[in-house]
Protein backbone atom coordinates (compact mmCIF):
# COMPACT_ATOMS: atom_id res chain seq x y z
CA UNK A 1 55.13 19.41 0.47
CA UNK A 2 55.00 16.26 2.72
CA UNK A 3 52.16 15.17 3.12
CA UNK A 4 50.43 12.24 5.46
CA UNK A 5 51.07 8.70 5.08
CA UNK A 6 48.65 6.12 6.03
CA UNK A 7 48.89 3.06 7.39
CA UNK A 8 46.62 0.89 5.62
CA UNK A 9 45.62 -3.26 5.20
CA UNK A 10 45.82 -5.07 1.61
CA UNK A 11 42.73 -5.58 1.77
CA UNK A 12 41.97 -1.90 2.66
CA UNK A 13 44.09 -1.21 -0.53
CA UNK A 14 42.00 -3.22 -2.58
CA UNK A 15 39.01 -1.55 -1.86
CA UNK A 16 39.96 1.56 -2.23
CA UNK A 17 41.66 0.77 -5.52
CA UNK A 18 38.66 -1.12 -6.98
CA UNK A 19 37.15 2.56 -5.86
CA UNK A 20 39.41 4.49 -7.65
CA UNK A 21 38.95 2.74 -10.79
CA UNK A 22 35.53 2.80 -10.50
CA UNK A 23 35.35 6.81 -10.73
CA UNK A 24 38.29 6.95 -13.24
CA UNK A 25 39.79 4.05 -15.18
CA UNK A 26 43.30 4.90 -15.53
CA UNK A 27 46.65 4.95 -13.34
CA UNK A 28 47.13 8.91 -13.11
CA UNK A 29 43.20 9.02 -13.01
CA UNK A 30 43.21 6.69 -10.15
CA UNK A 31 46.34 8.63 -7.71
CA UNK A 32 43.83 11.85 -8.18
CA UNK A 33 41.45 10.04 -7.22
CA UNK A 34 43.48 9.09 -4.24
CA UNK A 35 44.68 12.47 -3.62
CA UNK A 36 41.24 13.34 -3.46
CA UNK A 37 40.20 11.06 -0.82
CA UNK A 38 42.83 12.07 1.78
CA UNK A 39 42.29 15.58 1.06
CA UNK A 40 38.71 15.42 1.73
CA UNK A 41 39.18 13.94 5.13
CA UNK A 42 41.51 16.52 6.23
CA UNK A 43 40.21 19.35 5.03
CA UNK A 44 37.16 18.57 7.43
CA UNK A 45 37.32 18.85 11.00
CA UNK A 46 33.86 16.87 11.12
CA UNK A 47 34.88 13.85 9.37
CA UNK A 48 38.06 13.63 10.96
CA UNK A 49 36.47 13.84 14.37
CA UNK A 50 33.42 11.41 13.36
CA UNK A 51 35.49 8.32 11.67
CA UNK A 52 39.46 9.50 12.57
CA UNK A 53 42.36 10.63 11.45
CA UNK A 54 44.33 6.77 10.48
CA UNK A 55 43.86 4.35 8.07
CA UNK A 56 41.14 3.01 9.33
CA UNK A 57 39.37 6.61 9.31
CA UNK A 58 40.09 7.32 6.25
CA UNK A 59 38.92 4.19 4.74
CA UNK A 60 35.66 4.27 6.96
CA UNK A 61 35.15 8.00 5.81
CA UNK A 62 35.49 6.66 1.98
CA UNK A 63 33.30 3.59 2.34
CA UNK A 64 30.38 4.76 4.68
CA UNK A 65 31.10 9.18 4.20
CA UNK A 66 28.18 9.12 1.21
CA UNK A 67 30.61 11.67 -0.90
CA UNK A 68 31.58 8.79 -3.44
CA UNK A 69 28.55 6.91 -5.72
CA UNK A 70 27.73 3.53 -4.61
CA UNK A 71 30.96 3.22 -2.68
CA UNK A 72 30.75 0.05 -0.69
CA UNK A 73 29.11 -1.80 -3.79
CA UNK A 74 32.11 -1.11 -5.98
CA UNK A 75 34.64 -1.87 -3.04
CA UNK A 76 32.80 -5.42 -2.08
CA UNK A 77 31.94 -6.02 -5.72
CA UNK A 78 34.60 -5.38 -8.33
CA UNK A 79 37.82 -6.12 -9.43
CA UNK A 80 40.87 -4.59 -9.65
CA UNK A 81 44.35 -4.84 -11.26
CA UNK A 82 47.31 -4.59 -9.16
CA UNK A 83 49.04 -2.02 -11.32
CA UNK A 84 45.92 0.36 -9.71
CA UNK A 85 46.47 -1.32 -6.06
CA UNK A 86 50.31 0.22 -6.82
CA UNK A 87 49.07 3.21 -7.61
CA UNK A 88 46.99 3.74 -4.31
CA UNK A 89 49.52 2.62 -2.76
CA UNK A 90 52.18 5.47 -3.39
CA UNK A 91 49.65 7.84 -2.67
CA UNK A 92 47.92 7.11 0.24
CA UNK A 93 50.52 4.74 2.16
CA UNK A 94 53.85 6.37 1.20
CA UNK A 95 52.68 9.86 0.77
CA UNK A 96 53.13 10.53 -2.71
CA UNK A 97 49.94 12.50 -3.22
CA UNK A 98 49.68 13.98 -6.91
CA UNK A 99 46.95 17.01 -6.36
CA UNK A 100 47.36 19.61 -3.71
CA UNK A 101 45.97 18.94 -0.43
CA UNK A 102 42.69 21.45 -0.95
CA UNK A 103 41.52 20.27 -4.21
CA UNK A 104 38.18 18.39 -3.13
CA UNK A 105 36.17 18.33 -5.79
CA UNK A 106 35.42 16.31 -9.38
CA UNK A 107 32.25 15.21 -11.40
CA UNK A 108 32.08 13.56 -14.22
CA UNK A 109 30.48 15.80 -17.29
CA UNK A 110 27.02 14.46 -16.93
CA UNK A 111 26.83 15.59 -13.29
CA UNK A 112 27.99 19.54 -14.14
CA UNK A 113 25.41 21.66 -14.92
CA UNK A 114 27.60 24.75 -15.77
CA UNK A 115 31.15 26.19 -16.35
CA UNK A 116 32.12 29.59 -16.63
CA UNK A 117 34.17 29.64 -19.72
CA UNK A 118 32.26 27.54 -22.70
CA UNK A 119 31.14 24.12 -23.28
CA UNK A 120 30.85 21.81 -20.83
CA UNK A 121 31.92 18.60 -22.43
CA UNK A 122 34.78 20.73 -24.51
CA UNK A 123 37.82 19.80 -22.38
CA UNK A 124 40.09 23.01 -23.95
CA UNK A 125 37.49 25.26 -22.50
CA UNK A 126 38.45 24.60 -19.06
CA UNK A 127 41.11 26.75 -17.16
CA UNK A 128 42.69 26.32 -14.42
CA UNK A 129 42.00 28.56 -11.69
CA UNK A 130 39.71 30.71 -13.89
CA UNK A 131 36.77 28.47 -15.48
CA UNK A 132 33.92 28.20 -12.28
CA UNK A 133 31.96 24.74 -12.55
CA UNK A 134 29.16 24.37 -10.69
CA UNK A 135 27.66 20.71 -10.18
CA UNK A 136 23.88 19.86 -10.52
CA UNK A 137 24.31 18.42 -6.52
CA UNK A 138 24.75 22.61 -5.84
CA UNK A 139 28.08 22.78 -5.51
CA UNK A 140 30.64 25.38 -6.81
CA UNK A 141 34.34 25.36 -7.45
CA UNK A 142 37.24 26.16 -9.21
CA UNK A 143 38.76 23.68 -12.12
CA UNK A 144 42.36 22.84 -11.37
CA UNK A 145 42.93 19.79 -13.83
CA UNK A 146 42.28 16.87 -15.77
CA UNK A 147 44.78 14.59 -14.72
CA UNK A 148 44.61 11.84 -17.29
CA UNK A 149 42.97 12.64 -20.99
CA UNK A 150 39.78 11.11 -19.95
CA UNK A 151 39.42 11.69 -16.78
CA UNK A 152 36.63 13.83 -14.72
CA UNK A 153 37.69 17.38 -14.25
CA UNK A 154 39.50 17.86 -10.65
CA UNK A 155 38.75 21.18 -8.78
CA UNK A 156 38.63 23.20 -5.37
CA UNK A 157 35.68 25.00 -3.06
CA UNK A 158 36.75 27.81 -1.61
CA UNK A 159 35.92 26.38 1.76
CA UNK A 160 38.95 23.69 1.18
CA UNK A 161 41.01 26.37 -0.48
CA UNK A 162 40.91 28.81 2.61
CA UNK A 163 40.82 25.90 5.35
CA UNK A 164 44.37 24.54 4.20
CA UNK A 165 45.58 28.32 3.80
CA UNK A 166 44.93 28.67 6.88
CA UNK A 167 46.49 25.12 8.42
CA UNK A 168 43.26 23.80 9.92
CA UNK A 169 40.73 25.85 11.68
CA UNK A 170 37.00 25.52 11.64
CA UNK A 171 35.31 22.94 9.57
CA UNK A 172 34.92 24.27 6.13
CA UNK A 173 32.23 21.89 5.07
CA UNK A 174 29.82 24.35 3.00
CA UNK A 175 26.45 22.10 4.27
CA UNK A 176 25.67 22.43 7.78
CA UNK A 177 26.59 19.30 10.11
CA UNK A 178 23.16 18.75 10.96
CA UNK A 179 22.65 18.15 6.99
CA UNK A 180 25.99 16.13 7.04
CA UNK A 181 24.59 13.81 9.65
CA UNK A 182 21.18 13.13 8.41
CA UNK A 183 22.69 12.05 4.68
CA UNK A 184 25.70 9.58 6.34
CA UNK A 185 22.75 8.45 8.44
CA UNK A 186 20.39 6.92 5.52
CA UNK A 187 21.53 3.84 4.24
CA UNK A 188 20.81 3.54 0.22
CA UNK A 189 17.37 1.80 -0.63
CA UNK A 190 15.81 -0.13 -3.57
CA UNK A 191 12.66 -1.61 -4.34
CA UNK A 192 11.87 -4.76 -2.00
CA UNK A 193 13.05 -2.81 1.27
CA UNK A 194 10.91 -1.99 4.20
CA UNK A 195 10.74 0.04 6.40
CA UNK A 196 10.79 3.51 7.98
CA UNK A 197 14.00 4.98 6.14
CA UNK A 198 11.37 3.85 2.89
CA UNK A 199 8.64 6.02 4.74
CA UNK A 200 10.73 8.76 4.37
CA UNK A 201 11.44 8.61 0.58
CA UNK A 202 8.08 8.28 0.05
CA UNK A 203 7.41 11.76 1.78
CA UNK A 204 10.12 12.98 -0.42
CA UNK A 205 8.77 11.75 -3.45
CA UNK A 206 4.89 12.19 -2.80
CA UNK A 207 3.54 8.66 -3.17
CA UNK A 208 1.30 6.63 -0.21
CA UNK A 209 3.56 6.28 2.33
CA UNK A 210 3.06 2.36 3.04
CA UNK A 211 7.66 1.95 4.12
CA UNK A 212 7.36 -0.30 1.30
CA UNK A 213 9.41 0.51 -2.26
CA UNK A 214 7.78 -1.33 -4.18
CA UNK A 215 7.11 -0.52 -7.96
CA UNK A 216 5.01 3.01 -7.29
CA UNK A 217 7.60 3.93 -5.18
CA UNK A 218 10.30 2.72 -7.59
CA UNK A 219 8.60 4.84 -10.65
CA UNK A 220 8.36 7.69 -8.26
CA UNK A 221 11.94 7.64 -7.74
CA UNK A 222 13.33 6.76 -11.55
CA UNK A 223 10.60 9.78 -12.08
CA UNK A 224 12.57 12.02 -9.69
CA UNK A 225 16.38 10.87 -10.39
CA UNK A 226 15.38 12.11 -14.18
CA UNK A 227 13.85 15.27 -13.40
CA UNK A 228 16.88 15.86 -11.45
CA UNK A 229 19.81 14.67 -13.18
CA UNK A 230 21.14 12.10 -11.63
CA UNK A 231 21.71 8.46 -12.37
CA UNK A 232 18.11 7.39 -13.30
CA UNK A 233 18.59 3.70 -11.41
CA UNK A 234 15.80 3.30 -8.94
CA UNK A 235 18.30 3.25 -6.30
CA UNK A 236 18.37 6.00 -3.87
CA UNK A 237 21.94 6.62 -2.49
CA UNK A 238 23.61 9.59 -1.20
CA UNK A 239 23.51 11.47 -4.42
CA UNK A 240 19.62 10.96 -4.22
CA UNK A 241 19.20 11.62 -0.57
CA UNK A 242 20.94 14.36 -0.49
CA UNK A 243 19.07 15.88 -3.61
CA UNK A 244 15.84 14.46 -1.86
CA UNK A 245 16.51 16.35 1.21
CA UNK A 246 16.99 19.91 -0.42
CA UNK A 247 12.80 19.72 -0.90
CA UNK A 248 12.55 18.87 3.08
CA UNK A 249 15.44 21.38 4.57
């Protein structure tokens, strides 16, 4: 299959390669991880409409989409090798993708909250096309692969699955658009920020609502990431928001 080529900056590369290595540490890791990035662009007609269908697009929709932890802090932040810039490289500028184009989903073990055929942290009990995962953000999908031997497990929504079955189409996106919006929308926040986006978390998480985080608000949220499973930091980023948000839908 041939599959799109983008056209993309060194310093776009870097980013995205300090990304990749961020979320999986290892050459084969980092081209799924890659794969995985172009894939989830185009298997949604919202994002491709809201930041494009180019380079540029793409790496806006990585950087600023909310799908990938603490994105823009590991692109600014980190370093990378170039044997991972390489890497990125052959997948994203020349095309050489190494997942097919509707696998759209990974989490790393702490983040899955169940799978269909055994043990979650027991790599041999996953199968692909068979074992079901489901993710403690409330998403479902089918295991495909590890692609390196510690790697996150790589799978596919049946939203993705069906949308590149059927060569584009509606969005497949399984949240609504309006949710979609409201989480790209919220910029992450940590104790010492002010303001109304603040207000809101503190609605969320049921202390005085003063748009100050300061340390109540800070506990509240530690309190809430743990209770919840995620990433117990005091930092509220898209995983948190959009965890937040399920209480306020």
């Amino acid at each position: 299959m041939e599959y799109k080529k983008y056209d993309l900056s060194k310093t776009q590369l870097v980013k995205l390669a300090r990304l990749c290595v961020q979320e999986q540490g290892s050459v084969n890791g980092v081209k799924a991880e890659a794969s995985l990035m172009a894939n989830l662009l185009e298997t949604s007609d919202y994002r491709k409409k809201k930041y494009g269908t180019d380079g540029t697009g793409l790496y806006n929709w990585v950087r600023n989409g909310g799908w990938f932890y603490k994105a823009s802090y590991f692109m600014d932040n980190t370093t990378v090798s170039n044997k991972y810039v390489e890497a990125v490289k052959d997948v994203l500028v020349d095309g050489n993708r190494t997942l097919p184009p509707y696998i759209d989903e990974h989490d790393c073990f702490a983040d899955i909250k169940s799978i269909s055929t055994g043990s979650i942290r027991n790599r041999a009990d996953y199968i692909k096309g068979e074992t079901i995962i489901k993710n403690k953000m409330g998403s479902t999908y089918t295991f495909y692969c590890f692609p390196a031997s510690g790697s996150d497990p790589f799978g596919y929504t049946d939203a993705a699955y069906e949308y590149v079955m059927r060569h584009g189409g509606a969005d497949p996106d399984p949240e609504p658009v309006e949710r979609v919006e409201v989480i790209t929308s919220l910029p992450e926040i940590q104790r010492g920020d002010e303001g109304d986006t603040v207000s809101i978390w503190q609605v969320i998480v049921g202390v005085q609502v003063d748009g100050d985080f300061g340390p109540a608000t800070q506990a509240a949220t530690i309190k809430f990431q743990s209770e919840n499973g995620l990433a117990a930091d005091g930092i509220v980023g898209a995983r948190t928001w959009a965890e937040g948000l399920k209480n306020i839908r």
